[in-house]
N, C-alpha and C. Protein backbone atom coordinates (compact mmCIF):
# COMPACT_ATOMS: atom_id res chain seq x y z
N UNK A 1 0.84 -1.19 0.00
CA UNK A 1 0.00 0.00 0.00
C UNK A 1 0.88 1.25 0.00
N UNK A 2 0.47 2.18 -0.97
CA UNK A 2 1.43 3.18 -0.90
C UNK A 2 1.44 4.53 0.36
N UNK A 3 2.18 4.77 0.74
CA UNK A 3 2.12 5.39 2.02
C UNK A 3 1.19 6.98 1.37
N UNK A 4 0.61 8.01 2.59
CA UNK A 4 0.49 9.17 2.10
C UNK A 4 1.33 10.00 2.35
N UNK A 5 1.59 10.79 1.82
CA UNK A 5 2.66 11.99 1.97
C UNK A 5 2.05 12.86 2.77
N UNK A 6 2.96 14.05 3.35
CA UNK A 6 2.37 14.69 4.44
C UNK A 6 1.85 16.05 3.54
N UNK A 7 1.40 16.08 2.54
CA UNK A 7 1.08 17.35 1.36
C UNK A 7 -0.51 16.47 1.19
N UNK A 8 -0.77 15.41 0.89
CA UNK A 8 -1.78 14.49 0.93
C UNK A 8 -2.85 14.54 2.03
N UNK A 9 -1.88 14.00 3.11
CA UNK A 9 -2.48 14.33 4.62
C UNK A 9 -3.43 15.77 5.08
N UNK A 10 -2.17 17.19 4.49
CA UNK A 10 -3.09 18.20 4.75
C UNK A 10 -4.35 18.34 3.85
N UNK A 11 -3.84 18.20 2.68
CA UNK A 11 -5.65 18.11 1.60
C UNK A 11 -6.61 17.76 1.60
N UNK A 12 -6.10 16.66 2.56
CA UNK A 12 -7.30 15.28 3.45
C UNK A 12 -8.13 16.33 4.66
N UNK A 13 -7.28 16.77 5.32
CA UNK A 13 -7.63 17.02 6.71
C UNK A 13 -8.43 18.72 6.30
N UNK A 14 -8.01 19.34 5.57
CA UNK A 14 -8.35 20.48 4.52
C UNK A 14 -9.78 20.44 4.04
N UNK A 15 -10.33 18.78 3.11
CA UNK A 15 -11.44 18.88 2.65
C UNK A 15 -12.52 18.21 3.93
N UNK A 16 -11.79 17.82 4.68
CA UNK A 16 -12.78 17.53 5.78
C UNK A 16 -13.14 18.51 6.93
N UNK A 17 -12.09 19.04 7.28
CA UNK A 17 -12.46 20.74 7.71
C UNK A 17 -13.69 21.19 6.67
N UNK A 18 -13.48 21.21 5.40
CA UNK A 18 -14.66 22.15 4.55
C UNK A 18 -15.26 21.46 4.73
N UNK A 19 -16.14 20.51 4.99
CA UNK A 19 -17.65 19.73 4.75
C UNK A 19 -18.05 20.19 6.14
N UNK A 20 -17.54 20.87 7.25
CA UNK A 20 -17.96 21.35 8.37
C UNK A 20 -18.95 22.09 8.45
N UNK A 21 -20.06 22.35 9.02
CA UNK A 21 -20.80 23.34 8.90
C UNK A 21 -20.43 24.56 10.09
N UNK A 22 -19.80 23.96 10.68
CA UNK A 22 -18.92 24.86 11.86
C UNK A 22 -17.85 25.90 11.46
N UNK A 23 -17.76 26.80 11.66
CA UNK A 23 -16.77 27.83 11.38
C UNK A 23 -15.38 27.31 11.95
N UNK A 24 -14.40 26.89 11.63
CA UNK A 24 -13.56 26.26 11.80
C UNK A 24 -12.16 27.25 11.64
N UNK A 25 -11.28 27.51 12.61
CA UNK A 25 -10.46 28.28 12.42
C UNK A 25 -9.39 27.93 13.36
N UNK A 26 -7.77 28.62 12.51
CA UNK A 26 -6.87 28.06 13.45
C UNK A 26 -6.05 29.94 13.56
N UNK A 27 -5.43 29.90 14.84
CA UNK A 27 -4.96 30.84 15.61
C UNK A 27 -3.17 30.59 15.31
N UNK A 28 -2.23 31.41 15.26
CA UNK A 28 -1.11 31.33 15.88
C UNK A 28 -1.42 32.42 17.16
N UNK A 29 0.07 32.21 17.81
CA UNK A 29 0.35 32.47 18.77
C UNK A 29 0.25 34.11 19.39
N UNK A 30 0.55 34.54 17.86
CA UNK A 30 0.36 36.24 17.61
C UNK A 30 -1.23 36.74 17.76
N UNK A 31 -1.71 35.66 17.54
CA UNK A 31 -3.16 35.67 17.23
C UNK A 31 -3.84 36.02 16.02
N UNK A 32 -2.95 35.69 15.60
CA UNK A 32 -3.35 36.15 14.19
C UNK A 32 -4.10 34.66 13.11
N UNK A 33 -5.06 35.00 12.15
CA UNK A 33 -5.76 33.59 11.75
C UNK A 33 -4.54 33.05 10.48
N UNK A 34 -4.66 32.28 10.94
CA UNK A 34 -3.53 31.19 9.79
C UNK A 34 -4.56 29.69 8.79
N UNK A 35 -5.54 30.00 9.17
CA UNK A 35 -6.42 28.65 8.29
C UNK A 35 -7.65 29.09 8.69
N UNK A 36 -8.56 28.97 8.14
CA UNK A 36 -10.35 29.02 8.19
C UNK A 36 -11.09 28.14 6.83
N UNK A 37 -12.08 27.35 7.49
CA UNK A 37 -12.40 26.12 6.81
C UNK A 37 -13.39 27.18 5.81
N UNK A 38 -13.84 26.65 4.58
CA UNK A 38 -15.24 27.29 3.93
C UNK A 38 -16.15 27.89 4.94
N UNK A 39 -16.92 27.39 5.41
CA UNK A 39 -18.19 27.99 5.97
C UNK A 39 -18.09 29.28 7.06
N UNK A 40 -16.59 28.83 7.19
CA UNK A 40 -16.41 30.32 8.28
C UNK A 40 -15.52 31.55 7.09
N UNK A 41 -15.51 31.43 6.14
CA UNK A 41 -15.08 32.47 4.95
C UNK A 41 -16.39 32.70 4.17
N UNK A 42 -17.40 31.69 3.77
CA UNK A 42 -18.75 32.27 3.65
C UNK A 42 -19.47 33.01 4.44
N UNK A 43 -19.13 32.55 5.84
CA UNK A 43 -20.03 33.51 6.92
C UNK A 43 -19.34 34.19 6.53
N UNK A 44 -18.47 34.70 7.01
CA UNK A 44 -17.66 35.89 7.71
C UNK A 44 -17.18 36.94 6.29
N UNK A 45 -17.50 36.44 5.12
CA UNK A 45 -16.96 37.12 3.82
C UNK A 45 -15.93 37.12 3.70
N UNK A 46 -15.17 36.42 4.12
CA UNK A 46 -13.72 36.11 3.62
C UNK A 46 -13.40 35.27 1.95
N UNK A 47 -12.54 35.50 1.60
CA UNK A 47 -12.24 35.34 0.15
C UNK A 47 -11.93 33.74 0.07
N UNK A 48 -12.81 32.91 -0.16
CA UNK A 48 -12.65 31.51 -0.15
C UNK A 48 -11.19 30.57 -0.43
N UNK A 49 -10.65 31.17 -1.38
CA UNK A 49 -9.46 30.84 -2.06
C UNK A 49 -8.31 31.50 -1.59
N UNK A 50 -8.47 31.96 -0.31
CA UNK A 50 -7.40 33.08 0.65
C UNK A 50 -6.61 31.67 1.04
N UNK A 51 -5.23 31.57 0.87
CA UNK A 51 -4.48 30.58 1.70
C UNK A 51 -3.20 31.25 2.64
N UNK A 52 -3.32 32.80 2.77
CA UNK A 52 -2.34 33.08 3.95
C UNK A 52 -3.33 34.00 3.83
N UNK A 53 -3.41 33.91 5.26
CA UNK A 53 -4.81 34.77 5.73
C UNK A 53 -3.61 35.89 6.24
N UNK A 54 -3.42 35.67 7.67
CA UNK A 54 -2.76 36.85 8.48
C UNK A 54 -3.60 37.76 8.65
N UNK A 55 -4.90 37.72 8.68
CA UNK A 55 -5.12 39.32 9.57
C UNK A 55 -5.24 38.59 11.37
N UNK A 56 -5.80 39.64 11.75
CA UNK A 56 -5.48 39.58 13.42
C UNK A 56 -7.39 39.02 13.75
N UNK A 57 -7.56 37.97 14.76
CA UNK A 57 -8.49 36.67 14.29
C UNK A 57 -9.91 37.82 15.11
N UNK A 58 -9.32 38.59 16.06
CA UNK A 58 -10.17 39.56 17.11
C UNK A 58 -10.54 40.80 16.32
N UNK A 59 -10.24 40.77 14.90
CA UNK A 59 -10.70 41.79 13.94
C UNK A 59 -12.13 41.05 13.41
N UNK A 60 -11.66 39.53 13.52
CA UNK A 60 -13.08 39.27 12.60
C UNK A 60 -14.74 39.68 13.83
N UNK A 61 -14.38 39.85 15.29
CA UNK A 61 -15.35 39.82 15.82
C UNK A 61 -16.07 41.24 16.30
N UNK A 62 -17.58 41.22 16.35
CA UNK A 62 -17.66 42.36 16.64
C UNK A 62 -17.06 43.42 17.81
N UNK A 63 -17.11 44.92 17.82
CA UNK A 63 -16.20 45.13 18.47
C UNK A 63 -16.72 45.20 20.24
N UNK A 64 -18.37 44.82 20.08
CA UNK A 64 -18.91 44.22 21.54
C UNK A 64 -18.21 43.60 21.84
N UNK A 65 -17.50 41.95 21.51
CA UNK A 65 -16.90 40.79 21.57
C UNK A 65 -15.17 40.70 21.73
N UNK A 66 -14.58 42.29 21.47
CA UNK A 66 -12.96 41.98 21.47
C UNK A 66 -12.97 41.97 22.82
N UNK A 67 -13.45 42.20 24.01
CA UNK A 67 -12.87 41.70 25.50
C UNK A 67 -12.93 40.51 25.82
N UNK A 68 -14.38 39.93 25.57
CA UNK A 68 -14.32 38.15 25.72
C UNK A 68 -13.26 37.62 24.77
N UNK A 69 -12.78 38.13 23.34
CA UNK A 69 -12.47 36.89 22.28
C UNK A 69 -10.55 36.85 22.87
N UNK A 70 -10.45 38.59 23.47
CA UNK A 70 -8.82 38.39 24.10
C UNK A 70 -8.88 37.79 24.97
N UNK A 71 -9.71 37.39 26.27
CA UNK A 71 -9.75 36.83 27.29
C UNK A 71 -9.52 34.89 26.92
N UNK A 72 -10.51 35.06 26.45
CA UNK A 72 -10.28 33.43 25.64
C UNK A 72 -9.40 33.17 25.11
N UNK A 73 -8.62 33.58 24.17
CA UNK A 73 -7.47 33.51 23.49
C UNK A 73 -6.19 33.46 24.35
N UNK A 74 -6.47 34.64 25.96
CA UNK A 74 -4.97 34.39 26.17
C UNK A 74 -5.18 33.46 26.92
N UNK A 75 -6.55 32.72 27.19
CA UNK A 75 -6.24 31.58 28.69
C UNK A 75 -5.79 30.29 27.48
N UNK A 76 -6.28 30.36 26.02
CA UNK A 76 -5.83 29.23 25.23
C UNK A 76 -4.50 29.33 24.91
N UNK A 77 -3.90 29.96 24.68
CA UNK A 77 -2.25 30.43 24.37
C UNK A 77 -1.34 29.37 25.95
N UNK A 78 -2.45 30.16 26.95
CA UNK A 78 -2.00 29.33 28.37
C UNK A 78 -1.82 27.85 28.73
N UNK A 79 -2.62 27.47 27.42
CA UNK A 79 -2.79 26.30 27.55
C UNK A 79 -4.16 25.64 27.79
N UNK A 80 -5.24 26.44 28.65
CA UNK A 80 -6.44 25.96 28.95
C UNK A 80 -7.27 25.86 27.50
N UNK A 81 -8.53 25.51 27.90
CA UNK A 81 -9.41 25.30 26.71
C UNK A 81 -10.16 26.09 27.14
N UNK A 82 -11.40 27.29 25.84
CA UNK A 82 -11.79 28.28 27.05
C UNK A 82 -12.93 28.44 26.24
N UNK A 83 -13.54 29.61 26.38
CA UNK A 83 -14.94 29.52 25.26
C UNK A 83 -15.63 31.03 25.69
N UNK A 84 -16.65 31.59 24.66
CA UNK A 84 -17.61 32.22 24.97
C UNK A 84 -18.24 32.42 23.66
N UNK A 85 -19.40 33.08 24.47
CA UNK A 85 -20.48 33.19 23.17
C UNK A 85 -20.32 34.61 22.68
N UNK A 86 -20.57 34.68 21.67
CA UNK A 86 -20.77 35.77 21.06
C UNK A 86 -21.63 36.04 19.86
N UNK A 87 -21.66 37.22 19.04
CA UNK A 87 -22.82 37.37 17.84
C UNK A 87 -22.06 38.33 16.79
N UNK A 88 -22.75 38.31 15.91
CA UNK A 88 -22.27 38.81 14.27
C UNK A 88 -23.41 39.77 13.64
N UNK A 89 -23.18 40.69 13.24
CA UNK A 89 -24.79 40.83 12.03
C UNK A 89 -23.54 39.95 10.50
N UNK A 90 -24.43 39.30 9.74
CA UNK A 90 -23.92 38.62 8.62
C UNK A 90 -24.29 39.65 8.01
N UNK A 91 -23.47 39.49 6.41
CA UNK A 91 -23.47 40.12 5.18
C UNK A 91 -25.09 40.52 4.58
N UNK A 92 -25.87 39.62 5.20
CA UNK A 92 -27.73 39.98 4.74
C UNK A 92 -28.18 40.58 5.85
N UNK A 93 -27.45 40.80 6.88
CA UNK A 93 -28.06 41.56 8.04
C UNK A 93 -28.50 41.11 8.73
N UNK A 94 -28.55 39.33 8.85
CA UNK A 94 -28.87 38.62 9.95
C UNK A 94 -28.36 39.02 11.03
N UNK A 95 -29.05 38.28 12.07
CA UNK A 95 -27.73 38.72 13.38
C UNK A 95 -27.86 36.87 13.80
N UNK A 96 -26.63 36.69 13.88
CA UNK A 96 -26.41 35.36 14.37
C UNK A 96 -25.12 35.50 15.56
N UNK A 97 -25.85 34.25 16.54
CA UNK A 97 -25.31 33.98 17.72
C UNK A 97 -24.26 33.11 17.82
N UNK A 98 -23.15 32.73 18.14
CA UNK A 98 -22.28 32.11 17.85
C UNK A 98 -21.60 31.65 19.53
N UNK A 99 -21.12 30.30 19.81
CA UNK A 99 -20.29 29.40 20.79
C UNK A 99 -18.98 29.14 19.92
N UNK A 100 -18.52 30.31 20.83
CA UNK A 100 -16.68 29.79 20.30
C UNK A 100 -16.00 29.00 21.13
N UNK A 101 -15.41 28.01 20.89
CA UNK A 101 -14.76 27.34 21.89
C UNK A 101 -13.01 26.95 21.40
N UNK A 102 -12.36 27.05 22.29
CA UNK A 102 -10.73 27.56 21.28
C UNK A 102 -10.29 26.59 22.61
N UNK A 103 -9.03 25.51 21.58
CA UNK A 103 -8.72 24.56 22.15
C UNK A 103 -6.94 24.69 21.84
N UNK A 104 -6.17 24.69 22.90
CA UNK A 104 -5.02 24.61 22.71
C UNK A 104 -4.30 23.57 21.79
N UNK A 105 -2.77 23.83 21.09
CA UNK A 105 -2.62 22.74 19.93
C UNK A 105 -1.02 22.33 20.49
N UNK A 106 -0.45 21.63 21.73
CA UNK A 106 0.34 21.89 22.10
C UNK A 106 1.45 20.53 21.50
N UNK A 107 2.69 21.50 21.43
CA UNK A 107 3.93 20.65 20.93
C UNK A 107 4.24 19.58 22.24
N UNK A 108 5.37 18.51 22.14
CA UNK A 108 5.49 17.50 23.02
C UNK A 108 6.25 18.05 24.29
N UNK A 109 6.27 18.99 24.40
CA UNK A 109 7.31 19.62 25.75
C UNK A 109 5.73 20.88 26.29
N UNK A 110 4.58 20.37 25.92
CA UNK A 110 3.53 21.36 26.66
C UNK A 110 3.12 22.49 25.83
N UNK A 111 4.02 22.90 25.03
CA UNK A 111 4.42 24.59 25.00
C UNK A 111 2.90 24.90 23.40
N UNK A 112 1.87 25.96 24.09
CA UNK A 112 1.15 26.08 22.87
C UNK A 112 1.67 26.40 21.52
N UNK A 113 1.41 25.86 20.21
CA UNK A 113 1.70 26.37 19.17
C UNK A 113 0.72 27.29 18.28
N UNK A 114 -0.61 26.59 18.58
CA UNK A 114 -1.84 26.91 17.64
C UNK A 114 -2.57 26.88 18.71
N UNK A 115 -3.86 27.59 18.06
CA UNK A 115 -5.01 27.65 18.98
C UNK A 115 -6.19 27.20 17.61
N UNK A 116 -6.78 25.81 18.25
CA UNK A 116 -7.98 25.51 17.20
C UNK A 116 -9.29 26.02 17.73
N UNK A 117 -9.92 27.19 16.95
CA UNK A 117 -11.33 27.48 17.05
C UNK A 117 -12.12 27.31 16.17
N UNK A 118 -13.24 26.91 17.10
CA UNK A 118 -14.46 26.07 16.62
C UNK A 118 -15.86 27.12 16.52
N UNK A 119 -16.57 27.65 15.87
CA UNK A 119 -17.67 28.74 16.30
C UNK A 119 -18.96 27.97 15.88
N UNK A 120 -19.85 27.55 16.66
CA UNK A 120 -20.68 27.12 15.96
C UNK A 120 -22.20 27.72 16.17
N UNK A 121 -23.21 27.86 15.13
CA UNK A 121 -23.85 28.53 15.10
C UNK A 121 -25.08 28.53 15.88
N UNK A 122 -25.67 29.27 16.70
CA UNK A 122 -26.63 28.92 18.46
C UNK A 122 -27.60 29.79 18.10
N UNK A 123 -28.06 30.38 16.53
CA UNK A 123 -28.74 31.20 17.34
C UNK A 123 -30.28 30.76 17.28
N UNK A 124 -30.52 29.23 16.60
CA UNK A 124 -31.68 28.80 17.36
C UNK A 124 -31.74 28.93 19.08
N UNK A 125 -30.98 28.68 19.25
CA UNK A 125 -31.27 28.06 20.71
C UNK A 125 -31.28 29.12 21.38
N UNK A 126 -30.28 30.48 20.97
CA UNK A 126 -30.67 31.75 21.98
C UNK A 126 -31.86 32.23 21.47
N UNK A 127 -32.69 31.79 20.72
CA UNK A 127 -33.73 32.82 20.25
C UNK A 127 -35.24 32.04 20.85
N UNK A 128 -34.67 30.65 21.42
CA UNK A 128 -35.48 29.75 22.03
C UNK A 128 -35.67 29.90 23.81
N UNK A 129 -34.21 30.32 24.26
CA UNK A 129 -34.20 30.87 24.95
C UNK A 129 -34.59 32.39 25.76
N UNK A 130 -34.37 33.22 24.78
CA UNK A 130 -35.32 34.50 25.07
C UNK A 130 -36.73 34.42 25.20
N UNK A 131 -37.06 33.27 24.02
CA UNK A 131 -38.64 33.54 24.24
C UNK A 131 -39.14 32.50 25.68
N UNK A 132 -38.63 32.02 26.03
CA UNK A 132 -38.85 31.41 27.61
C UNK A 132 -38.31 32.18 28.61
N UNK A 133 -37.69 32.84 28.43
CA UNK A 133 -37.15 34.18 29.44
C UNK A 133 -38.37 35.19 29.25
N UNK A 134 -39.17 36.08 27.99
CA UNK A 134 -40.04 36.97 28.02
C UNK A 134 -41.15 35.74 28.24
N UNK A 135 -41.43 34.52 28.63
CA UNK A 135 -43.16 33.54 28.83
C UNK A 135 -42.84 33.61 30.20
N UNK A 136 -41.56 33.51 31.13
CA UNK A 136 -41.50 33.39 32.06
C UNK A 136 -41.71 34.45 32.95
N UNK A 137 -41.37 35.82 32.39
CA UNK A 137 -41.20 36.72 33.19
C UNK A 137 -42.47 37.80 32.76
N UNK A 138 -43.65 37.04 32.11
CA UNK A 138 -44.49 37.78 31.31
C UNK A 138 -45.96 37.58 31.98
N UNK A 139 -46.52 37.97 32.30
CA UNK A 139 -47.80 37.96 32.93
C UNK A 139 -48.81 37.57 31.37
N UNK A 140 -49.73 36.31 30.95
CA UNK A 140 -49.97 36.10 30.14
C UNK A 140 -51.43 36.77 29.35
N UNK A 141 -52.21 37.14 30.85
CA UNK A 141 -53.61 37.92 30.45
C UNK A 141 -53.59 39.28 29.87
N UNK A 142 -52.14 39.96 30.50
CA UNK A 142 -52.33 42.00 30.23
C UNK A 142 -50.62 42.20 29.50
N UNK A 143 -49.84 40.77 29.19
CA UNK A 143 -48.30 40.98 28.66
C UNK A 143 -47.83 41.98 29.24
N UNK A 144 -47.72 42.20 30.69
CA UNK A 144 -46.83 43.19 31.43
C UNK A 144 -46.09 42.19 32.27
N UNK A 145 -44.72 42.56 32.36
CA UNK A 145 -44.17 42.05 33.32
C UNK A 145 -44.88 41.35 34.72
N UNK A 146 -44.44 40.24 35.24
CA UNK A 146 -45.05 39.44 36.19
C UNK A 146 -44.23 39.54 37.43
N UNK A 147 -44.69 39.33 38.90
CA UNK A 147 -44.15 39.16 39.36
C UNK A 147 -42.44 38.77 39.82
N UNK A 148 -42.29 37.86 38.85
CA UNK A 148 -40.71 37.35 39.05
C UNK A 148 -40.23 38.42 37.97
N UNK A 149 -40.90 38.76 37.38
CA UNK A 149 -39.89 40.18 36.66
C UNK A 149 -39.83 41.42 37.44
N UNK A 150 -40.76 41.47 38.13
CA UNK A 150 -40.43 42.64 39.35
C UNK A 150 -39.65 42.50 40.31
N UNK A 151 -39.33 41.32 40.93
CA UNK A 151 -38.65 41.16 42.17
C UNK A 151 -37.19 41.03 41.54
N UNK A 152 -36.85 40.76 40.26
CA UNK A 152 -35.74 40.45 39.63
C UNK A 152 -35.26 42.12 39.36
N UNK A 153 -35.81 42.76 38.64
CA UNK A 153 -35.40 43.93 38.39
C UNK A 153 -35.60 45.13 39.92
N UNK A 154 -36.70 45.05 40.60
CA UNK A 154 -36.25 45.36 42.08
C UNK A 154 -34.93 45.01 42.58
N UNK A 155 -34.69 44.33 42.65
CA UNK A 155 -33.00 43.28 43.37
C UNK A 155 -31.83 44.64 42.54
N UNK A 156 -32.25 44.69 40.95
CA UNK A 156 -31.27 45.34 40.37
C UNK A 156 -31.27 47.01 40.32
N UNK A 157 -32.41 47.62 40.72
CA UNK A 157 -32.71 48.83 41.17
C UNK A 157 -31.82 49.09 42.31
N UNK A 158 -32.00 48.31 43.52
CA UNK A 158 -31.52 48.02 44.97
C UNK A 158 -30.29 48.47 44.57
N UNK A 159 -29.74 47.36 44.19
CA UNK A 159 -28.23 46.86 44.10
C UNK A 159 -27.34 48.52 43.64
N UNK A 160 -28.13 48.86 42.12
CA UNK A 160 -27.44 50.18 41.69
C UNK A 160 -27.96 51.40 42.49
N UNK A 161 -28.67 51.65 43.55
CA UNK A 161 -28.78 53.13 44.28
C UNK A 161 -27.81 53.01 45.23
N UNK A 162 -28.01 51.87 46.03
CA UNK A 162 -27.00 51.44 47.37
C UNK A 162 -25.04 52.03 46.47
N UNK A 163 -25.03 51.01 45.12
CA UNK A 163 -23.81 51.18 44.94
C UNK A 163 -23.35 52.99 43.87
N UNK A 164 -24.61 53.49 44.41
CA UNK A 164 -24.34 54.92 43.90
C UNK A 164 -24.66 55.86 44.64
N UNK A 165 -25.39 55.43 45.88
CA UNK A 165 -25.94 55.90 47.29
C UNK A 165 -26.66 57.14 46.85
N UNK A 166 -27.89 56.29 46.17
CA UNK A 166 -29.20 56.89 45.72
C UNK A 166 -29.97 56.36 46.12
N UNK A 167 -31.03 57.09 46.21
CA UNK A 167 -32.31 56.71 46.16
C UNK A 167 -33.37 55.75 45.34
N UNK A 168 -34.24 54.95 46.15
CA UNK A 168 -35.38 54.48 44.71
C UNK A 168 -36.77 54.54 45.11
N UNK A 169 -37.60 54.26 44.77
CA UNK A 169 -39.32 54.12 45.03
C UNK A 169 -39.65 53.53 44.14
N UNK A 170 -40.61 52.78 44.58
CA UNK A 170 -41.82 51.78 44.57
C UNK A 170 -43.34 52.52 44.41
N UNK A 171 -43.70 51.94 43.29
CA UNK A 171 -45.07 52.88 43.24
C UNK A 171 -46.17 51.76 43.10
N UNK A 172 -46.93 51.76 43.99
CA UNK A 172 -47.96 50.99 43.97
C UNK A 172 -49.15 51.13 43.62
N UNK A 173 -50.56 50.49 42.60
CA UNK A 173 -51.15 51.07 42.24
C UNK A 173 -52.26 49.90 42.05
N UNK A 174 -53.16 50.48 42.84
CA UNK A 174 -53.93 49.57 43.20
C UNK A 174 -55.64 50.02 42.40
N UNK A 175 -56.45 49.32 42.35
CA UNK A 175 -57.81 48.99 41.76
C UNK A 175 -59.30 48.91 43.01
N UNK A 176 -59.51 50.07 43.00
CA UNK A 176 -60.27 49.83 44.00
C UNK A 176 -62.24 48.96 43.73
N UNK A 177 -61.86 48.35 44.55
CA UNK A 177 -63.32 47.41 44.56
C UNK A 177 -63.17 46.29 43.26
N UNK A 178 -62.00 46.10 43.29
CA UNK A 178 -61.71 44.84 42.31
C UNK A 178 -62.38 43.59 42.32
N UNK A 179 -62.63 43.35 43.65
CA UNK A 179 -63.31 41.89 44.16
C UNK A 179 -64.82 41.81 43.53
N UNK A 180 -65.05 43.29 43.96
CA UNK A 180 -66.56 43.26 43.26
C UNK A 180 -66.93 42.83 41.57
N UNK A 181 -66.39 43.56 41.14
CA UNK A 181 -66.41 43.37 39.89
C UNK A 181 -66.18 41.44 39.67
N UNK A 182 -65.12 41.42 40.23
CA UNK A 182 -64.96 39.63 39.83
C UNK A 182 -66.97 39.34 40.33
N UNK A 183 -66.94 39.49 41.55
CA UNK A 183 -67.88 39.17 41.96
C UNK A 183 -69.15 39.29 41.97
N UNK A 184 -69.53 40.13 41.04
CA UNK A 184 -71.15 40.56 40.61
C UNK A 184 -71.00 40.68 38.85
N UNK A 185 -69.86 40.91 38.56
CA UNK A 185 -69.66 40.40 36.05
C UNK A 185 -69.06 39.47 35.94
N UNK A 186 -68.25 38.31 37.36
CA UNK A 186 -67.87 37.59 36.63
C UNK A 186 -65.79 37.55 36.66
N UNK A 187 -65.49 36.65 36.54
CA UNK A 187 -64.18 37.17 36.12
C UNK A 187 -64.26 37.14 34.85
N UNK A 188 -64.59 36.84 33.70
CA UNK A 188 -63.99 37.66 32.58
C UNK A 188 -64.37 38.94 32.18
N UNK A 189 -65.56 39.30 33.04
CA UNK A 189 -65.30 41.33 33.23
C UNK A 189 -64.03 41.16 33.90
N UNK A 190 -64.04 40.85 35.25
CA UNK A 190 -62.51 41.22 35.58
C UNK A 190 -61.44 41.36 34.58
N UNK A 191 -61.09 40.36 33.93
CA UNK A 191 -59.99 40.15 32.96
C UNK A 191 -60.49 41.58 31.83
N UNK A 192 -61.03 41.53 31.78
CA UNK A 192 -61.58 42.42 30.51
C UNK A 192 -60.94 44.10 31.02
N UNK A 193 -61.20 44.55 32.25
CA UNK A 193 -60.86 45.47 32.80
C UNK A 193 -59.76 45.41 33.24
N UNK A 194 -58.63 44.12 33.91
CA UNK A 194 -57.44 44.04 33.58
C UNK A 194 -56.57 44.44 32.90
N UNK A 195 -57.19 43.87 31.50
CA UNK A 195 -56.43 44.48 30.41
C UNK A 195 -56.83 45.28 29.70
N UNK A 196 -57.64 46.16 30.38
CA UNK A 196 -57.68 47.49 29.66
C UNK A 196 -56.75 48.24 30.21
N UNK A 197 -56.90 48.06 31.89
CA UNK A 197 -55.70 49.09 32.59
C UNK A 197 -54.61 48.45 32.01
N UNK A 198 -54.06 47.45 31.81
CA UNK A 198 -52.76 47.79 31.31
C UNK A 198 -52.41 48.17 30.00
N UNK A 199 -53.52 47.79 28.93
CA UNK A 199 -53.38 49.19 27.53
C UNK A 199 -53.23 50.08 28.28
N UNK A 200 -53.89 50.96 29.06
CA UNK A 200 -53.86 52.16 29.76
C UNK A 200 -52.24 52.72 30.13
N UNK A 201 -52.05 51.40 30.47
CA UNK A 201 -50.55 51.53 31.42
C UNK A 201 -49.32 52.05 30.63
N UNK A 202 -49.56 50.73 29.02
CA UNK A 202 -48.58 50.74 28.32
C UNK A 202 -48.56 52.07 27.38
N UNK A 203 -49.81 52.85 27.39
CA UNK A 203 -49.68 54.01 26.46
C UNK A 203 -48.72 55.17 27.57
């Protein structure tokens, strides 16, 4: 059997990187990108047929994202394996959510050479997630914030007067003879007048 050559090997490992649907990218030490598979040069508009990349890899991210993507990068340089999420608007103006996870590539004496990052694309799942964050924190009859969205954002009111040694208030606003109404139309008058005060509220 004829052996493969190590020019073979990379072409191999090259077209299997491209069938990735993962944004696939490799780091030197400078931090600068030295390889990116297809799908992360289609996302990202990079020139498909680019084979010395060299720009700097914290250029490709937005500039929300250059504190997490240096933080990650230098604990991978360190040697650890590290990660965070981050987001893009794409070339059509999507906005997509992205899990980077960057894995050290170390020579036989420890010492990092490469950093392999992986980005793969989340933003089903954050967009699955928000909407169970606004069902949870959503009162479902008048769509105003619910309870656990008050005591949550109370906590964070608190937290910033104390640490600015301000002031806050609480405004309470109550419905007088509410019971009645349930109790002589019914609760769906109630509900009905519910959510009128909170149209009321939200204008």
């Amino acid at each position: 059997m004829k052996p493969v050559c190590k020019d073979e090997k990379i072409a191999l490992l090259t077209d299997m990187l491209n069938l990735s649907v993962d944004c696939i990218k490799v780091i030197d030490t400078a931090g600068c990108l030295i390889f990116m598979n297809r799908s992360g040069c289609e996302t990202l508009g990079v020139n498909i047929n680019e084979t010395e990349f060299g720009m700097e890899w914290i250029a490709l991210l937005p500039e929300a994202f250059h504190r997490k993507g240096r933080d990650a990068l230098k604990k991978a340089l360190s040697g650890e394996c590290s990660g965070f999420r981050g987001m893009s608007i794409l070339p059509d103006s999507r906005k997509t959510h992205w899990d980077n996870m960057l894995t050290p590539v170390l020579d036989s004496s420890g010492k990092t050479t490469k950093v392999f990052c992986v980005s793969r694309n989340i933003t089903s799942q954050v967009l699955a997630e928000e909407k169970l964050k606004i069902i949870s924190e959503t009162d479902p009859l008048t769509g105003l914030p619910n309870r656990r969205a008050l005591i949550k954002h109370l906590r964070e009111v608190i937290f910033k007067a104390n640490k600015f040694n301000k002031k806050a208030g609480v405004l309470f606003i109550d419905i007088d003879d509410f019971k009645k109404i349930n109790d002589s139309l019914g609760h769906s008058a109630g509900d009905e007048l519910l959510m009128q005060i909170a149209s009321d509220l939200k204008k």
